[in-house]
Protein backbone atom coordinates (compact mmCIF):
# COMPACT_ATOMS: atom_id res chain seq x y z
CA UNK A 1 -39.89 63.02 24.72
CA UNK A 2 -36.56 63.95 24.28
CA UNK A 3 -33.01 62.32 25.33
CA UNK A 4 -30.70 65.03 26.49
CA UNK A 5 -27.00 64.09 26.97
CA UNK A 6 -27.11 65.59 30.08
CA UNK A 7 -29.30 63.56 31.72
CA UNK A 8 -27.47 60.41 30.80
CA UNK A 9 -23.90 61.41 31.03
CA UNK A 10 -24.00 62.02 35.02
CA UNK A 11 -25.88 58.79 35.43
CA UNK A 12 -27.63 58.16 38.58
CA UNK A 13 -24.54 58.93 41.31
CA UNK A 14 -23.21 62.44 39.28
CA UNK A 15 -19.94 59.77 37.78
CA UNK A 16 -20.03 60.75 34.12
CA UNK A 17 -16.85 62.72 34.74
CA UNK A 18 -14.85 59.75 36.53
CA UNK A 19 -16.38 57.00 33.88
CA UNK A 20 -14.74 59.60 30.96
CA UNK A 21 -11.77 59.65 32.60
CA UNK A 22 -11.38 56.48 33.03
CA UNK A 23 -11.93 55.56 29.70
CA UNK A 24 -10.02 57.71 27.95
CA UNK A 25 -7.17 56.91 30.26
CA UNK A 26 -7.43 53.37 29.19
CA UNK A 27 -7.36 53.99 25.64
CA UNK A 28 -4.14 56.08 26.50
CA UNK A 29 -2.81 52.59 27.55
CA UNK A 30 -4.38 50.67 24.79
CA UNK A 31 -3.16 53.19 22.27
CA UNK A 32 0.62 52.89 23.88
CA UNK A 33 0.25 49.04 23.44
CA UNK A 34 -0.67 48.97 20.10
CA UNK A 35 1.96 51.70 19.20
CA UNK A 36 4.26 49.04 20.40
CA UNK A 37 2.84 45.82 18.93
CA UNK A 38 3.08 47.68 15.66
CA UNK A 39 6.53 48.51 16.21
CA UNK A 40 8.32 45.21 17.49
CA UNK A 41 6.20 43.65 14.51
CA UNK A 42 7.88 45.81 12.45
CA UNK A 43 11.08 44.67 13.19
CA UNK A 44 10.17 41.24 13.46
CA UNK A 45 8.98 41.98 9.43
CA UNK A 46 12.30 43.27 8.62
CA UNK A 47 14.52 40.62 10.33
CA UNK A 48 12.26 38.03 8.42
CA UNK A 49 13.51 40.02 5.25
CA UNK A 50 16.48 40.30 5.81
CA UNK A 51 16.80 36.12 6.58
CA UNK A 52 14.61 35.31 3.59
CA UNK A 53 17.00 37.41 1.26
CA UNK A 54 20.35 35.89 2.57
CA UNK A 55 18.53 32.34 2.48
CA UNK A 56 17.30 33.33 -1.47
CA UNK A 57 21.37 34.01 -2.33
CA UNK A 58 22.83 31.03 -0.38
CA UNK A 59 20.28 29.26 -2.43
CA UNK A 60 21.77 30.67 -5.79
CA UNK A 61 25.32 30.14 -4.83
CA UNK A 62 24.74 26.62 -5.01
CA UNK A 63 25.63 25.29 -8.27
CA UNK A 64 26.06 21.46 -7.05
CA UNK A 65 22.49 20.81 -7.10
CA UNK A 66 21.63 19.24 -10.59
CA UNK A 67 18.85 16.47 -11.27
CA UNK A 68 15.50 16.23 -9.77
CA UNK A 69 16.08 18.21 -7.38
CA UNK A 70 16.57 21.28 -9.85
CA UNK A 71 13.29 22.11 -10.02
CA UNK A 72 12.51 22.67 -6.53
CA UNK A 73 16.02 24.77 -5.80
CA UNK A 74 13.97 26.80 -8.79
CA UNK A 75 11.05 27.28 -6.89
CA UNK A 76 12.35 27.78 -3.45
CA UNK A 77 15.16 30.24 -4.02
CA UNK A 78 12.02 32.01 -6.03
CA UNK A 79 9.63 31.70 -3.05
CA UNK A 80 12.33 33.18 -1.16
CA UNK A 81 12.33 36.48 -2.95
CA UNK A 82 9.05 36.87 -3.10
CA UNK A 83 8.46 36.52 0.30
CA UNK A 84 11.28 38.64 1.05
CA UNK A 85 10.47 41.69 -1.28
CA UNK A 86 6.92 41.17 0.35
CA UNK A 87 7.76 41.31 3.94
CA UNK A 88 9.72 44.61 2.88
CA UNK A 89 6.65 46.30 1.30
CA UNK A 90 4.98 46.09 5.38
């Protein structure tokens, strides 16, 4: 026994056709939706870069931080950059 496309595609009330449609008009929409989810994350992305790099120079221009807290002015302003050089490579 064989399985021939035609014989499944129309389905019992001949609505292959209408079920296609249908579905490839969704994906239309779903396709449209992602497009645009891609897009405003995009920006979101480059905002967030843009932030992290002006944070990562406010960061360096201040010089009255001495002491203990040194170390972690080190590390943030660092963190910073990375994360900012990061968000610009999505």
């Amino acid at each position: 026994m064989t399985i021939d496309f035609r014989d499944y595609f129309w389905g019992s009330k001949h609505s292959g056709f209408d079920v296609l449609y249908q579905n490839m008009k969704a994906n239309h929409l779903a396709t449209k939706e992602l497009t645009e989810f891609i897009r405003e994350r995009s920006l979101i992305e480059e905002t967030n870069c843009k932030l992290l790099v002006k944070l990562s120079k406010q960061a360096n221009n201040n010089t009255s931080i001495h002491g203990t807290f040194l170390p972690l002015w080190k590390i943030l302003k660092s963190s910073a950059e990375k994360l900012s050089s990061l968000h610009m490579q999505m």
